[in-house]
C-alpha atoms as a PDB file:
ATOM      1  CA  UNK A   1      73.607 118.753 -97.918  1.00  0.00           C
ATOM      2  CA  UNK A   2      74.363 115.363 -97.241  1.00  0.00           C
ATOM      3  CA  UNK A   3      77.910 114.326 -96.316  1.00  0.00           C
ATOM      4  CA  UNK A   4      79.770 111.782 -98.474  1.00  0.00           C
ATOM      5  CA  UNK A   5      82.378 109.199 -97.758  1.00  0.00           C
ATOM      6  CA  UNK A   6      85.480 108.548 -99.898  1.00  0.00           C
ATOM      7  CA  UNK A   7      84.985 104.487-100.671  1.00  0.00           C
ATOM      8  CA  UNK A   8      89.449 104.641-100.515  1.00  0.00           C
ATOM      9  CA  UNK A   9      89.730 105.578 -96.986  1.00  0.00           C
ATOM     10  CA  UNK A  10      90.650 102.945 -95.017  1.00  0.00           C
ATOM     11  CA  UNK A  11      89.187 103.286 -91.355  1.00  0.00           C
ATOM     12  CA  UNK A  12      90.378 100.203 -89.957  1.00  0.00           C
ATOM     13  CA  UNK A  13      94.202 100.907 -90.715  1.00  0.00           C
ATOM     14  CA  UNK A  14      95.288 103.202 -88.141  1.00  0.00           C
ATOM     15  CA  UNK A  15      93.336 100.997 -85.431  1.00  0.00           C
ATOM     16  CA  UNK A  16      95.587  98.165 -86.378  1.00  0.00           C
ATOM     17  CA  UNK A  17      98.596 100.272 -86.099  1.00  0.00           C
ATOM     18  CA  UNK A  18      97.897 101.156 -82.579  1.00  0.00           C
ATOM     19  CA  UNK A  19      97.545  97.821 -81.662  1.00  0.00           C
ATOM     20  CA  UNK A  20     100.481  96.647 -83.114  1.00  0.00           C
ATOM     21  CA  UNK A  21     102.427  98.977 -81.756  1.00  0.00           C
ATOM     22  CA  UNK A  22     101.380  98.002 -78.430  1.00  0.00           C
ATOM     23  CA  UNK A  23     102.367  94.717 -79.335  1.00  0.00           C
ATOM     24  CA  UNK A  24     105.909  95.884 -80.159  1.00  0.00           C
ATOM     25  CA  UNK A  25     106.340  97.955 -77.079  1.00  0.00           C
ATOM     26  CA  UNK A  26     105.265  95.131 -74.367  1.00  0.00           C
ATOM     27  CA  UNK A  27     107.598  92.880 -76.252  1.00  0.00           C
ATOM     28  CA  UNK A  28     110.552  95.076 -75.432  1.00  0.00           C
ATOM     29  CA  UNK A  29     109.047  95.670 -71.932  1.00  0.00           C
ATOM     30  CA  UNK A  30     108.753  92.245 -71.356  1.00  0.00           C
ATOM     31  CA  UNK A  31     112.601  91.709 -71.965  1.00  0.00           C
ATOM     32  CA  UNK A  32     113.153  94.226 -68.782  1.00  0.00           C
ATOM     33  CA  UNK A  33     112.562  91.078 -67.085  1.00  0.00           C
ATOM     34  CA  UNK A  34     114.915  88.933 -68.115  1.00  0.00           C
ATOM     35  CA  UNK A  35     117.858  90.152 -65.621  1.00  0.00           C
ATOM     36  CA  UNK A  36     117.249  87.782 -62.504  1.00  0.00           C
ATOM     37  CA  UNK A  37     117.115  90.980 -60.083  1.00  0.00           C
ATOM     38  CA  UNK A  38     114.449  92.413 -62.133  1.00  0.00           C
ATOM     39  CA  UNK A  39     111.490  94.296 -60.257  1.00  0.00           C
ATOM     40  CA  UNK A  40     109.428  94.024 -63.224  1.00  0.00           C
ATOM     41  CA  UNK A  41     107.726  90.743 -63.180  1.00  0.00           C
ATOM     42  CA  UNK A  42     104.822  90.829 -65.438  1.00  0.00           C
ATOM     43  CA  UNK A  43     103.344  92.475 -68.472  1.00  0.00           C
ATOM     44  CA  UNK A  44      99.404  91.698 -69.037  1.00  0.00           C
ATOM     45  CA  UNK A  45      98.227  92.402 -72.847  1.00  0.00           C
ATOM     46  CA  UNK A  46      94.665  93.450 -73.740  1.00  0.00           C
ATOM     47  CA  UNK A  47      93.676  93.604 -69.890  1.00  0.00           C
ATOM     48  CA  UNK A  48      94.525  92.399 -66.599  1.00  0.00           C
ATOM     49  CA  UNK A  49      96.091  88.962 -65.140  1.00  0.00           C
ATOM     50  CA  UNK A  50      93.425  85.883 -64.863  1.00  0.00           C
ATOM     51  CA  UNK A  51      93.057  86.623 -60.862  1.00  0.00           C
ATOM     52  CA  UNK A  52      92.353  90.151 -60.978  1.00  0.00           C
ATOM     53  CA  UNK A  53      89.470  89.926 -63.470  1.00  0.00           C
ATOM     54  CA  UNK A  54      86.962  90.070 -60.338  1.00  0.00           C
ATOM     55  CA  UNK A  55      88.599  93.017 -58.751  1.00  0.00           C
ATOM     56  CA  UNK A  56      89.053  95.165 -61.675  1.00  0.00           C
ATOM     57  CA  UNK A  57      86.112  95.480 -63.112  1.00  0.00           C
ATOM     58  CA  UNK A  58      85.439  98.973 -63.800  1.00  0.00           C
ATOM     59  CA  UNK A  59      87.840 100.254 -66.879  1.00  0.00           C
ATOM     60  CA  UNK A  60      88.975  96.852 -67.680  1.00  0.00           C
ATOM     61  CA  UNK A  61      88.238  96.550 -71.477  1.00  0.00           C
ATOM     62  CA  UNK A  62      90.834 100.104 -71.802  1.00  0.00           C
ATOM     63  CA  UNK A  63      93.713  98.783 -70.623  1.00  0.00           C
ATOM     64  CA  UNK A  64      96.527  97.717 -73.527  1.00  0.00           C
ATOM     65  CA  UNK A  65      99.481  96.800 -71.214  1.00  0.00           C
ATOM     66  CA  UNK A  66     100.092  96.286 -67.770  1.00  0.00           C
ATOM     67  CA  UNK A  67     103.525  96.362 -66.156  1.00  0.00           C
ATOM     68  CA  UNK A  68     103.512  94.668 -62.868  1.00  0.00           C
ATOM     69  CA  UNK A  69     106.166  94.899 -60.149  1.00  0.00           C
ATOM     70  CA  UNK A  70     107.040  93.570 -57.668  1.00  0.00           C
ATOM     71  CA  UNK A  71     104.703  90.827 -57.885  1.00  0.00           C
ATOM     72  CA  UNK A  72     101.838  89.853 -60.819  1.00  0.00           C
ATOM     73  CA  UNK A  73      98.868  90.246 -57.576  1.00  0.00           C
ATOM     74  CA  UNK A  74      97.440  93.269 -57.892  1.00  0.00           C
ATOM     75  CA  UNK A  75      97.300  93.753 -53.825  1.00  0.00           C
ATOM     76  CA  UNK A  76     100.890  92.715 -53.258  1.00  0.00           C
ATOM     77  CA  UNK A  77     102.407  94.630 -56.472  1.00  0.00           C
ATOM     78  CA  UNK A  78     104.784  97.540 -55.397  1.00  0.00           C
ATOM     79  CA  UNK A  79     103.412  99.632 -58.850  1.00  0.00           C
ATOM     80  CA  UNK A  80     101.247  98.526 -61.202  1.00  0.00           C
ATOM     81  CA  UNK A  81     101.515 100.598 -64.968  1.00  0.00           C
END
């Protein structure tokens, strides 16, 4: 037997939600570094800071946010999230 496909699900939805989501959430993350003490420094979207491409290569087209503290080089950063 053959499997069918309802025509009315929408696949493409839910994928959308996720990213937006992650849209919302590094927007409010991003405002953790407003304070002028704040360790947090940077937030990368959809993959890592310009510099780092080079160094990260392996895993790089997973990552959806990165925090960065402490400083926005990967080396120097005390935690990177």
């Amino acid at each position: 037997m053959m499997a069918t496909t309802n025509p009315h699900v929408d696949l493409v939805r839910p994928s959308r939600d996720g990213d937006q989501f992650h849209y919302a959430w590094a927007a409010r993350r991003t405002l953790a570094m407003l304070p002028p003490d704040a360790a947090l420094v940077g937030v990368s979207i959809e993959g890592v800071t310009p510099g780092e491409g080079e160094q990260v290569s392996a895993g790089l087209d997973a990552i959806d946010v990165a925090e960065y503290v402490g400083s926005t080089d990967l080396a120097s950063a005390a935690r990177v999230t």
